[in-house]
N, C-alpha and C. Protein backbone atom coordinates (compact mmCIF):
# COMPACT_ATOMS: atom_id res chain seq x y z
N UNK A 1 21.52 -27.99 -4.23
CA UNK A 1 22.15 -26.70 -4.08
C UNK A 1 22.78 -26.22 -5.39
N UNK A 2 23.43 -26.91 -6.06
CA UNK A 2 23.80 -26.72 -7.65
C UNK A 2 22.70 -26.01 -8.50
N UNK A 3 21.69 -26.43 -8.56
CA UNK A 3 20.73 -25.61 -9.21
C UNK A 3 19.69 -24.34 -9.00
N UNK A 4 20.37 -23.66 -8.01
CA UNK A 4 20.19 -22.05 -7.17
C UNK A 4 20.67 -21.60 -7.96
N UNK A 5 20.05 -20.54 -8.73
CA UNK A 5 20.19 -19.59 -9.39
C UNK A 5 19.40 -18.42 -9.33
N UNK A 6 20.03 -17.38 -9.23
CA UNK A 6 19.36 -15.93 -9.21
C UNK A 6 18.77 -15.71 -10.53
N UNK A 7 17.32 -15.35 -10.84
CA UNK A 7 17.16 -15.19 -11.88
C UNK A 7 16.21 -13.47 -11.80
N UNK A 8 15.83 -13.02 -12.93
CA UNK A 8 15.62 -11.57 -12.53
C UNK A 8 14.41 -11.55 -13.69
N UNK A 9 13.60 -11.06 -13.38
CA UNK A 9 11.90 -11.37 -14.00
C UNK A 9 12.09 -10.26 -15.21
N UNK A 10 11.56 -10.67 -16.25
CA UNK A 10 11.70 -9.73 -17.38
C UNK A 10 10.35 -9.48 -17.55
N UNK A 11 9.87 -8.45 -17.38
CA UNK A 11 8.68 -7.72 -17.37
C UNK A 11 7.85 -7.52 -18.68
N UNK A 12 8.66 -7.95 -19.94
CA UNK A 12 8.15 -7.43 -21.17
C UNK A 12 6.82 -7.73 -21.90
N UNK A 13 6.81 -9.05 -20.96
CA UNK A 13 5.39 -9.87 -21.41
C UNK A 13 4.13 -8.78 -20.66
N UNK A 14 4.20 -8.93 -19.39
CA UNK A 14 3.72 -8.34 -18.30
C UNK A 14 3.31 -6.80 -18.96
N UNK A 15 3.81 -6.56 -19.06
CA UNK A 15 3.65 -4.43 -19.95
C UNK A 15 2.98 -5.15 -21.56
N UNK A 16 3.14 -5.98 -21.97
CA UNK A 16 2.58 -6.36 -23.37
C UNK A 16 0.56 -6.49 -22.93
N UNK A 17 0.78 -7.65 -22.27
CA UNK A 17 -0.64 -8.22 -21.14
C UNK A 17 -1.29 -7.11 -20.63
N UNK A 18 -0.55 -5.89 -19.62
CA UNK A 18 -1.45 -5.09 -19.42
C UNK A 18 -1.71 -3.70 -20.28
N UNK A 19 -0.42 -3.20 -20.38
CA UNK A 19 -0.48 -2.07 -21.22
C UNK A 19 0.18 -0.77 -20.71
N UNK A 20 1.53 -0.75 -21.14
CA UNK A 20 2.26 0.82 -20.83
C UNK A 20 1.80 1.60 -20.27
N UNK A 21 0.74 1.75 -20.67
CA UNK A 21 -0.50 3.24 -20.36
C UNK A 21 -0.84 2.87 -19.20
N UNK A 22 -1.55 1.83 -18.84
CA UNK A 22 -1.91 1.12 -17.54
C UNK A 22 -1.11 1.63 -16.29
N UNK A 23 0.14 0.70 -16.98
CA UNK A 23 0.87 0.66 -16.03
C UNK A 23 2.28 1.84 -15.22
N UNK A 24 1.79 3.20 -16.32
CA UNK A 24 2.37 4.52 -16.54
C UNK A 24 1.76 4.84 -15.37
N UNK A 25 0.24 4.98 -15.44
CA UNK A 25 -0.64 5.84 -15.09
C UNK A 25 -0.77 5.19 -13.44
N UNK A 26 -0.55 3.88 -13.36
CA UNK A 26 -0.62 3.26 -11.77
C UNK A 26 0.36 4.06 -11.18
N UNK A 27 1.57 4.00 -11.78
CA UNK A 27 3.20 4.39 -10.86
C UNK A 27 2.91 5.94 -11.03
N UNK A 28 2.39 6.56 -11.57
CA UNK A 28 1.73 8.04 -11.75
C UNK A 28 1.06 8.31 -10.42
N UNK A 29 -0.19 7.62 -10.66
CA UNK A 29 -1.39 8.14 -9.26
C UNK A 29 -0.54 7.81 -7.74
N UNK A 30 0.04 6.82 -7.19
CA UNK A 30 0.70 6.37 -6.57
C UNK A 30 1.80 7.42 -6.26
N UNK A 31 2.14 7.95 -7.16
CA UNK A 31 3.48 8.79 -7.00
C UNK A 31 2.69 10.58 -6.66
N UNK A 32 1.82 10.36 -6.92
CA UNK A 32 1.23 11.79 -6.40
C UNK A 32 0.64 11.63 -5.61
N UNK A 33 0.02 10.64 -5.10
CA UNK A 33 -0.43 10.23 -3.24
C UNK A 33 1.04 10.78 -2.84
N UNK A 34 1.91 9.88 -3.14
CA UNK A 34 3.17 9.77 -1.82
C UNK A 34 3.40 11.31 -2.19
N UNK A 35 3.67 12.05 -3.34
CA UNK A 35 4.10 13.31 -3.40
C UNK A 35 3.23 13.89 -2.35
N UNK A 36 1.69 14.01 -2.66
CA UNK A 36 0.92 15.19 -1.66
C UNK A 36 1.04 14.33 0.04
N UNK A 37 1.45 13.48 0.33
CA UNK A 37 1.76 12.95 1.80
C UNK A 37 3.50 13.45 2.52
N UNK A 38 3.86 13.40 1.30
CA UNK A 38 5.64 14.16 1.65
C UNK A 38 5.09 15.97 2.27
N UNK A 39 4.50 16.39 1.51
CA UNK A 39 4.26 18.11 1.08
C UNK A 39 3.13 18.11 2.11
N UNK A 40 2.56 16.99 2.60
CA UNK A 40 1.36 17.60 3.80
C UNK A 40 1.96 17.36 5.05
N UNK A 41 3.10 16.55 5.22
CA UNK A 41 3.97 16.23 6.58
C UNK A 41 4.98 16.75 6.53
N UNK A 42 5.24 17.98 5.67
CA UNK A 42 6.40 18.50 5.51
C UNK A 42 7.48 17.70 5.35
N UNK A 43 7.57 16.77 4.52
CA UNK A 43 9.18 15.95 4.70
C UNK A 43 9.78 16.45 3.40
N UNK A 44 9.66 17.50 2.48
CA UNK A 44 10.17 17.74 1.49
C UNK A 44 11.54 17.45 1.58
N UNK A 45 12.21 18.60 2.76
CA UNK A 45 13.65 18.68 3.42
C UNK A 45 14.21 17.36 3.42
N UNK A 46 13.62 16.06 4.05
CA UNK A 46 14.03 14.81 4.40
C UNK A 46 14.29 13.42 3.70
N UNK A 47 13.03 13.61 2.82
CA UNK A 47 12.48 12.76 1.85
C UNK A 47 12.00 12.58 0.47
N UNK A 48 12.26 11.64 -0.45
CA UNK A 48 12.17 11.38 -1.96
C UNK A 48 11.33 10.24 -2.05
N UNK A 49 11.03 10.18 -3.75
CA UNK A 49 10.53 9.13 -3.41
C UNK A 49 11.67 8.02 -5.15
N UNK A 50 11.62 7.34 -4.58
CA UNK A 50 12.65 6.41 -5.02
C UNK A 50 11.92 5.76 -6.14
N UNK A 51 11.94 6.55 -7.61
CA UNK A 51 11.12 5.98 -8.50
C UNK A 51 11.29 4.50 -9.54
N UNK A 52 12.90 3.89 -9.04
CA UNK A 52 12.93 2.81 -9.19
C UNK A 52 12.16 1.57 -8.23
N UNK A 53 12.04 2.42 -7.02
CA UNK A 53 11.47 1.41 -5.97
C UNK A 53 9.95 1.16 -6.22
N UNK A 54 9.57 1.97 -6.76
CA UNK A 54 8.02 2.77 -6.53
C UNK A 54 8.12 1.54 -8.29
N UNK A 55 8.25 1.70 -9.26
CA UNK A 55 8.04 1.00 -10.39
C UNK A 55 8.07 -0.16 -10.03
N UNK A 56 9.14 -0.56 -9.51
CA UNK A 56 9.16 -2.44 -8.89
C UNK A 56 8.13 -2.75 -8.12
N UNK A 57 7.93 -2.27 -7.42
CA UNK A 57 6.69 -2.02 -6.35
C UNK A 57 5.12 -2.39 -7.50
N UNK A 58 5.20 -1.35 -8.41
CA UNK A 58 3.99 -1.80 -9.05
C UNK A 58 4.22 -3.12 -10.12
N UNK A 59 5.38 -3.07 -10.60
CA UNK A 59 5.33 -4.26 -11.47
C UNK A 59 4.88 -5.38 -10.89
N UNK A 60 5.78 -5.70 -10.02
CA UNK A 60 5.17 -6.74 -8.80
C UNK A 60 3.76 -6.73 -8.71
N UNK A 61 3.25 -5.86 -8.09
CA UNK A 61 1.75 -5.91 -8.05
C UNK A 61 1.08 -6.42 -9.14
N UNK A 62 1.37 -5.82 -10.14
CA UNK A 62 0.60 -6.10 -11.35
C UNK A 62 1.13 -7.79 -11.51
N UNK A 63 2.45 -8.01 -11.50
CA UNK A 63 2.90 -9.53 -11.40
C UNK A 63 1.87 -10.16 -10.76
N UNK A 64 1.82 -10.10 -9.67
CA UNK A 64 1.16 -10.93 -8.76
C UNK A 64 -0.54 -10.97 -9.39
N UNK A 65 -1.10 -9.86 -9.34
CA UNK A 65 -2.42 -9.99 -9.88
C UNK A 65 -2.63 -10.25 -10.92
N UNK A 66 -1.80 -10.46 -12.40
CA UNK A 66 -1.77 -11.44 -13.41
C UNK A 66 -1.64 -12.73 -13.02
N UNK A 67 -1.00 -13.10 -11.90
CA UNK A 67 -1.11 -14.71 -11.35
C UNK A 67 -2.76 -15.19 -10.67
N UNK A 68 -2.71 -14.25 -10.04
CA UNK A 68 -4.10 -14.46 -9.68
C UNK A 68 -5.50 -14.47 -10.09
N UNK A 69 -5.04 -13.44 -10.87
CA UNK A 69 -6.42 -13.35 -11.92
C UNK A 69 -6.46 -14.65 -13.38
N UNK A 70 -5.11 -15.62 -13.49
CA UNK A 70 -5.07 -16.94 -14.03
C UNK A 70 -5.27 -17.89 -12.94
N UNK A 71 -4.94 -18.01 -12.33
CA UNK A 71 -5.21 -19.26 -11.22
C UNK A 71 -6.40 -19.00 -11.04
N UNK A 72 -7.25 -17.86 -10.77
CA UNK A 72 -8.45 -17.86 -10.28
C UNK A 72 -9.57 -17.85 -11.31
N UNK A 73 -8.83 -17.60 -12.89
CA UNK A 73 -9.69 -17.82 -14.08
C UNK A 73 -10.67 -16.54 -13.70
N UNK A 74 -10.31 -15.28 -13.41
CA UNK A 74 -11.39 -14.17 -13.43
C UNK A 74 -10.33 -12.41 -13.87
N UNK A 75 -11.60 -12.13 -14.66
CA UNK A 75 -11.38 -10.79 -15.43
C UNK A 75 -11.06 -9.93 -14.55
N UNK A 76 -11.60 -9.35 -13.67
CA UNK A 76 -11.67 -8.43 -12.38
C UNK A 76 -11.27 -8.76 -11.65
N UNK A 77 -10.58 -7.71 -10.65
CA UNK A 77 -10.28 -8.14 -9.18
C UNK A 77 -11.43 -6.78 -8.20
N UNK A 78 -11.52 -6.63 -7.21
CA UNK A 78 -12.35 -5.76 -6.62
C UNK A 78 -10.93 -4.76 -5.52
N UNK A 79 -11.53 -3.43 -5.46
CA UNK A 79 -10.63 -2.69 -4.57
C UNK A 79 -9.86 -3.22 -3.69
N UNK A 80 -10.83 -3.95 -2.81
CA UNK A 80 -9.84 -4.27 -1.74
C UNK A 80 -8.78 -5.21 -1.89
N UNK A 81 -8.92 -6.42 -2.74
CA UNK A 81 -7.89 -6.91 -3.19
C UNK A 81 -7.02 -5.84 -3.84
N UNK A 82 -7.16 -5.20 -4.31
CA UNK A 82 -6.08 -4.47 -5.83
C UNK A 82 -5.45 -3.61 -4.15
N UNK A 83 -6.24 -2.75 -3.34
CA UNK A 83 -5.59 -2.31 -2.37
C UNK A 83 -4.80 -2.84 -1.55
N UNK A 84 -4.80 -4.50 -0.82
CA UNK A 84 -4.08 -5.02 -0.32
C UNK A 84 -2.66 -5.25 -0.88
N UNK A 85 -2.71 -5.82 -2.38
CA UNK A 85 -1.93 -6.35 -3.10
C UNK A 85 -0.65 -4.98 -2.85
N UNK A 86 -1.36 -4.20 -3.02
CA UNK A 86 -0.65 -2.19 -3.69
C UNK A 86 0.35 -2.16 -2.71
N UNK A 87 -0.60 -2.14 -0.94
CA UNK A 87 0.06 -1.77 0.08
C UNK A 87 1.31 -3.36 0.38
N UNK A 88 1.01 -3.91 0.21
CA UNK A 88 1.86 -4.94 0.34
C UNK A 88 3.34 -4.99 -0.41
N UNK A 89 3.46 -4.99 -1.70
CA UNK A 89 4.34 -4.39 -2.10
C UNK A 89 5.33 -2.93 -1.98
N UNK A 90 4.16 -2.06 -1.80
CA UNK A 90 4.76 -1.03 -1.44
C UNK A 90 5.84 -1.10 -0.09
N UNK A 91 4.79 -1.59 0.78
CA UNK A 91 5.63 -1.84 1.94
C UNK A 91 6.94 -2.61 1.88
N UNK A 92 6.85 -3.77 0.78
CA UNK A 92 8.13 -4.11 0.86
C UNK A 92 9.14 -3.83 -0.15
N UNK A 93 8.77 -2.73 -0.59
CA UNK A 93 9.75 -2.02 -1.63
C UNK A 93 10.16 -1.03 -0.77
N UNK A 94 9.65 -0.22 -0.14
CA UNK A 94 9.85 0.98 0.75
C UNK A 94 10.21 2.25 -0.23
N UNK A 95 9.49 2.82 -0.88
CA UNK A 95 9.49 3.76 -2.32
C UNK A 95 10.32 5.32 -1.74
N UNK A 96 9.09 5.22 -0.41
CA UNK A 96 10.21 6.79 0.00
C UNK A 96 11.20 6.51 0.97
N UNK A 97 11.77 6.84 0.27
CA UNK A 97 13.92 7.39 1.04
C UNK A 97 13.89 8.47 1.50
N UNK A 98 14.69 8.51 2.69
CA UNK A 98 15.33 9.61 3.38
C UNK A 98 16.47 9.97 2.97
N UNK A 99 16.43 11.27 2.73
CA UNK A 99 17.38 12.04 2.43
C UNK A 99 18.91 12.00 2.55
N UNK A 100 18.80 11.76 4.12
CA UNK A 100 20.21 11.54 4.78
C UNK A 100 19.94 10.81 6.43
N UNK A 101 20.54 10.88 6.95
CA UNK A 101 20.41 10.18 7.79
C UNK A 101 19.86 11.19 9.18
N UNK A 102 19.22 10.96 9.92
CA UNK A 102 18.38 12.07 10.92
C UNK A 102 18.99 11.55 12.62
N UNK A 103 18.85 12.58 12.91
CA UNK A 103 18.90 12.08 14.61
C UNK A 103 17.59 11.67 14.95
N UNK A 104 16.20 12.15 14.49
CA UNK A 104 14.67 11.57 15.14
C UNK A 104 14.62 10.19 14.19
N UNK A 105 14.21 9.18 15.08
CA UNK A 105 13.65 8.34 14.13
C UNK A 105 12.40 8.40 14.27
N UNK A 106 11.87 9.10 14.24
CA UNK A 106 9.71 9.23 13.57
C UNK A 106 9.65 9.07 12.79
N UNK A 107 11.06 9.37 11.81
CA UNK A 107 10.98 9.34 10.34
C UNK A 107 11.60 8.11 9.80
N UNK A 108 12.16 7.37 10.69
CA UNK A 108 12.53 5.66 10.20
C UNK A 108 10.97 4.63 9.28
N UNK A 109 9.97 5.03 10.04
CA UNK A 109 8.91 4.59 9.50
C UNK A 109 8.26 5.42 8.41
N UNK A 110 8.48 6.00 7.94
CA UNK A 110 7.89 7.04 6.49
C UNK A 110 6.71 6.27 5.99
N UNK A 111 7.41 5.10 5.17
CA UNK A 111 6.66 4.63 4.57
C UNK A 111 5.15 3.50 4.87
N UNK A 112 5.48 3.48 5.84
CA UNK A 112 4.54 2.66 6.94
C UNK A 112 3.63 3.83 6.98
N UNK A 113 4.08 4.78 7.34
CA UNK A 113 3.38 6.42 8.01
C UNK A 113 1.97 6.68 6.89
N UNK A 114 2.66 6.14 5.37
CA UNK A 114 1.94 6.64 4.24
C UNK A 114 1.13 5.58 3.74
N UNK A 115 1.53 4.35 3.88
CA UNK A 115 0.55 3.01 4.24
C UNK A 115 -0.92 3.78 4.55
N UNK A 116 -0.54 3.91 5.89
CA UNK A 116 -1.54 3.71 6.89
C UNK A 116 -2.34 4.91 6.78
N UNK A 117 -2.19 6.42 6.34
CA UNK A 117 -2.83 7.31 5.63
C UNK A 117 -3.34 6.51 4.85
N UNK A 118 -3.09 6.29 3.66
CA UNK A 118 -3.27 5.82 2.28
C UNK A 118 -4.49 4.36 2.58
N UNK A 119 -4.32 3.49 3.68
CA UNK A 119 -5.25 2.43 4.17
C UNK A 119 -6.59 3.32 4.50
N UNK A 120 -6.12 4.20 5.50
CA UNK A 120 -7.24 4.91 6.55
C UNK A 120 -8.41 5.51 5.42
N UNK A 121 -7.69 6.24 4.36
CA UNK A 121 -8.44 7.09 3.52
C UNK A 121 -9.06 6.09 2.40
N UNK A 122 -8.48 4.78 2.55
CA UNK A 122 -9.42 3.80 1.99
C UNK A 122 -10.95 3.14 2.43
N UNK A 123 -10.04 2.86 3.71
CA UNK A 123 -11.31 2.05 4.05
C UNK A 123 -12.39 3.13 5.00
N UNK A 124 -12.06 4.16 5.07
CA UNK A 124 -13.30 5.27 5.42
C UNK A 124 -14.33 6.04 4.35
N UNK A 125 -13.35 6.14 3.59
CA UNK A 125 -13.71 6.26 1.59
C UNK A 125 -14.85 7.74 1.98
N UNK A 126 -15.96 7.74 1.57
CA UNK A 126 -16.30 9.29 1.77
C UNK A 126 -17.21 9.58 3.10
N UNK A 127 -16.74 8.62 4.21
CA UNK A 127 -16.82 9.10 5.34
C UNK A 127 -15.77 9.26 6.09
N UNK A 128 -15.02 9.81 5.22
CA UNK A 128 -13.56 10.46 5.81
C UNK A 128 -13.47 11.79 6.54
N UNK A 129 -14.49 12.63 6.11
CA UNK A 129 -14.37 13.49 6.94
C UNK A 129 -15.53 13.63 8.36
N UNK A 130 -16.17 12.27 8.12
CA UNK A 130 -17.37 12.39 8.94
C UNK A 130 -16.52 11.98 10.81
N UNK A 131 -17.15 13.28 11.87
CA UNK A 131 -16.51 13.17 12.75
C UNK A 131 -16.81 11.32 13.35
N UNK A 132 -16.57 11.40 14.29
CA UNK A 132 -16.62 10.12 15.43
C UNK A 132 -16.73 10.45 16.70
N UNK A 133 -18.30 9.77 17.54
CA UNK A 133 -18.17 10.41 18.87
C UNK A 133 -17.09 9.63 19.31
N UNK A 134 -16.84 10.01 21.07
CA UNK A 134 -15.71 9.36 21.67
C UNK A 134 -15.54 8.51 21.56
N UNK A 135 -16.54 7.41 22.16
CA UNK A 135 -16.01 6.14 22.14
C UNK A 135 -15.91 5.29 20.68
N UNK A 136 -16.40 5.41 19.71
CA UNK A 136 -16.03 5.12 18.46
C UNK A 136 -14.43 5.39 18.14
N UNK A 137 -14.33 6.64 18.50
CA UNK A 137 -13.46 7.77 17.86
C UNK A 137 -12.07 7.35 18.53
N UNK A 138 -12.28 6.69 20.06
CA UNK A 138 -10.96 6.04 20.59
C UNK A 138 -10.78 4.62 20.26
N UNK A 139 -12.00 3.82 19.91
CA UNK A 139 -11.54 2.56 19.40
C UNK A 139 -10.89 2.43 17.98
N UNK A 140 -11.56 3.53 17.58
CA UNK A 140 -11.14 3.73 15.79
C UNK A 140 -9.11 4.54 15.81
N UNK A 141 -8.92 5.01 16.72
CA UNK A 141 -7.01 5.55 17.26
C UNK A 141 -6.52 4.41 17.45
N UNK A 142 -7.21 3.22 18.09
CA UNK A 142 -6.66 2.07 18.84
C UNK A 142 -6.68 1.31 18.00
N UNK A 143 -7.36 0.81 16.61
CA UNK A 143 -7.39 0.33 15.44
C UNK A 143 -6.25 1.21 14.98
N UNK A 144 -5.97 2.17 14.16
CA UNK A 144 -4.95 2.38 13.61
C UNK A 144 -3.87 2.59 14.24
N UNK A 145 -3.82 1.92 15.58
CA UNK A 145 -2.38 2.51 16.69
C UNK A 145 -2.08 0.95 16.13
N UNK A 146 -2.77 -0.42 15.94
CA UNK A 146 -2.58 -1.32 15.67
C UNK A 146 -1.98 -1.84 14.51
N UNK A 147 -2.99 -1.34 13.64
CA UNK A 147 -2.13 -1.54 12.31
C UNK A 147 -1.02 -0.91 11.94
N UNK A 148 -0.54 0.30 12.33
CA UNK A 148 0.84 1.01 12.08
C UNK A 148 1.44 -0.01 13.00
N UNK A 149 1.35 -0.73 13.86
CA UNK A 149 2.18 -0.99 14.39
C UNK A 149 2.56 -2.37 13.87
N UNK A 150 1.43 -3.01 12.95
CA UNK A 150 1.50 -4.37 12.24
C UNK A 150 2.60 -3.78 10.77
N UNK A 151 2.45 -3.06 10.03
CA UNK A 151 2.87 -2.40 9.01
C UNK A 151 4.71 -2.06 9.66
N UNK A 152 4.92 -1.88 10.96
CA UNK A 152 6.19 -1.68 10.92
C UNK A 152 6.76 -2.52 11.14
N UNK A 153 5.89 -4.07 12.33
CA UNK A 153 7.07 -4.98 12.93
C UNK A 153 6.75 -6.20 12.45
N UNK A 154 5.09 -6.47 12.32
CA UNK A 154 4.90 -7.75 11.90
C UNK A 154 5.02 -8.72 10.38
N UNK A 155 5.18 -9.58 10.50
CA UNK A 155 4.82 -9.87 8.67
C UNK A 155 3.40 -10.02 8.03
N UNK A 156 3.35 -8.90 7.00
CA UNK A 156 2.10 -8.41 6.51
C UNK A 156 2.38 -8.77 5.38
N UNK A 157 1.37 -9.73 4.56
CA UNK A 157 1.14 -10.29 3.31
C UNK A 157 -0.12 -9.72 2.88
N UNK A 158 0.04 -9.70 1.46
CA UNK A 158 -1.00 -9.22 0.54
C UNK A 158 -2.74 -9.67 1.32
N UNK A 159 -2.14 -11.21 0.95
CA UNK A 159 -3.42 -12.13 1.96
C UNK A 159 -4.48 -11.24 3.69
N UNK A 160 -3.09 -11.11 4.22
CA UNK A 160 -3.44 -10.59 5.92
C UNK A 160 -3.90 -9.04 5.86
N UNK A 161 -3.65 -7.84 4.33
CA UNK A 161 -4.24 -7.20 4.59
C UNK A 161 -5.37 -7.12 4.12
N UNK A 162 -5.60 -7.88 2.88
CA UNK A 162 -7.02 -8.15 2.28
C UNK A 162 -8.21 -8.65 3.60
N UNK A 163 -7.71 -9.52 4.30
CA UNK A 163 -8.47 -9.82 5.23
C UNK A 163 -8.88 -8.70 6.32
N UNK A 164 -7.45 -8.37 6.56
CA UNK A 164 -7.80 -7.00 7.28
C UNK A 164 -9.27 -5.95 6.78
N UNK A 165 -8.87 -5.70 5.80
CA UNK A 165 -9.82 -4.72 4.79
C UNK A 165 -11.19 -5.04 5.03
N UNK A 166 -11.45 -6.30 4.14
CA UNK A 166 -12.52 -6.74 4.53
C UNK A 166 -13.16 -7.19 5.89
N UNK A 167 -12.62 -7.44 6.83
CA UNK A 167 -13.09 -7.59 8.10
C UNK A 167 -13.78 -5.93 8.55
N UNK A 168 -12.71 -4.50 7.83
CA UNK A 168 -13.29 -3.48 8.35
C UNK A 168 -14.29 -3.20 7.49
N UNK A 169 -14.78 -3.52 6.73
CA UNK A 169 -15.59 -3.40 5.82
C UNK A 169 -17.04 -3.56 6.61
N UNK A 170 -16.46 -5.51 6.64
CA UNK A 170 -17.85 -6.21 7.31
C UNK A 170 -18.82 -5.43 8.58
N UNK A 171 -17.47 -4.74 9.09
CA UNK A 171 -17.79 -4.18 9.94
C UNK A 171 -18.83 -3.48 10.02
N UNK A 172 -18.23 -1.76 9.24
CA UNK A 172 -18.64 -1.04 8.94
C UNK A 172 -20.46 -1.20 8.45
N UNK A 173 -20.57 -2.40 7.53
CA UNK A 173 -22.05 -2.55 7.35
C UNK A 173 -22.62 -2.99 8.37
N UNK A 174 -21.95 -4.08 9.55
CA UNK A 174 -22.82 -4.49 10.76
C UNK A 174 -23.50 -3.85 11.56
N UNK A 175 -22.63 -1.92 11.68
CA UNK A 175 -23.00 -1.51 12.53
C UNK A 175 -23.18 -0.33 12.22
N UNK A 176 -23.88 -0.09 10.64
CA UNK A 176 -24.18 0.81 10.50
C UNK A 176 -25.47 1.02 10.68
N UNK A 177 -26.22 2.76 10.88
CA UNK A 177 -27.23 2.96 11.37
C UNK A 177 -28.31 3.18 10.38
């Protein structure tokens, strides 16, 4: 117990390794998703987005995938990893803040809310706007009634959504026509 110590990660190496620009331009794109998701759900009135949270959020990420990409001895990582890793952090940084405090809580989950946009519009990618007959179209509500609901209560690791991802992936080619 004597040798517990809080220590606080100095990033300088990390921004040297990847590159300012890199890592400008991540907390950039990221920050204009969550901007155009505030401005399309109307939460202007309610909600910010917390650009210290939102930077930690990516450093981390990038932390973590400099660990991984040494342990695993490889140059590249592929979307769905870099996407799991993203939403994982994000989620546990929680980037957008509420304003003040609300009588509805619909808006307790924000950031879960923008997850799961931000997942959906991933893993549909440019069959996003392609409709869905019914029964697709209700199993595919009942899939994301699931995961919002994993994203708000359960514990979701980088690991469990990568798997996630790719399982919808696998999918997607099994049963395509």
């Amino acid at each position: 117990m004597l040798n517990i110590e809080n220590t606080y990660t100095n990033y300088d190496k990390l921004v040297a390794d990847i590159g300012e620009e890199v890592i400008e331009n991540r907390i950039w794109q990221i920050s204009e998703e969550m901007e155009l998701f505030i401005k399309e759900y109307e939460l202007q009135d309610i909600a910010y987005i917390h650009t210290m949270a939102l930077t930690h959020a990516v450093m981390d990420y990038f932390s973590d995938i400099d660990r991984l990409k040494t342990y695993q001895e490889i140059e590249h990582i592929n979307d769905i990893k870099i996407k799991a890793y993203e939403t994982f952090w994000l989620l546990k940084r929680k980037p957008i803040q509420l304003l003040k405090q609300l009588e509805e809580d619909r808006f307790l989950y924000v950031n879960e809310k923008f997850l799961l946009a931000r997942l959906t519009s991933f893993m549909l990618g440019e069959n996003g706007t392609m409709p869905l007959v019914e029964e697709k179209g209700i199993a595919f509500k009942n899939f994301l009634d699931t995961l919002y609901y994993n994203l708000k209560f359960r514990k979701c690791d980088a690991q469990s959504i990568e798997l996630m991802l790719l399982a919808f992936k696998a999918g997607q080619l099994v049963f395509e026509k």
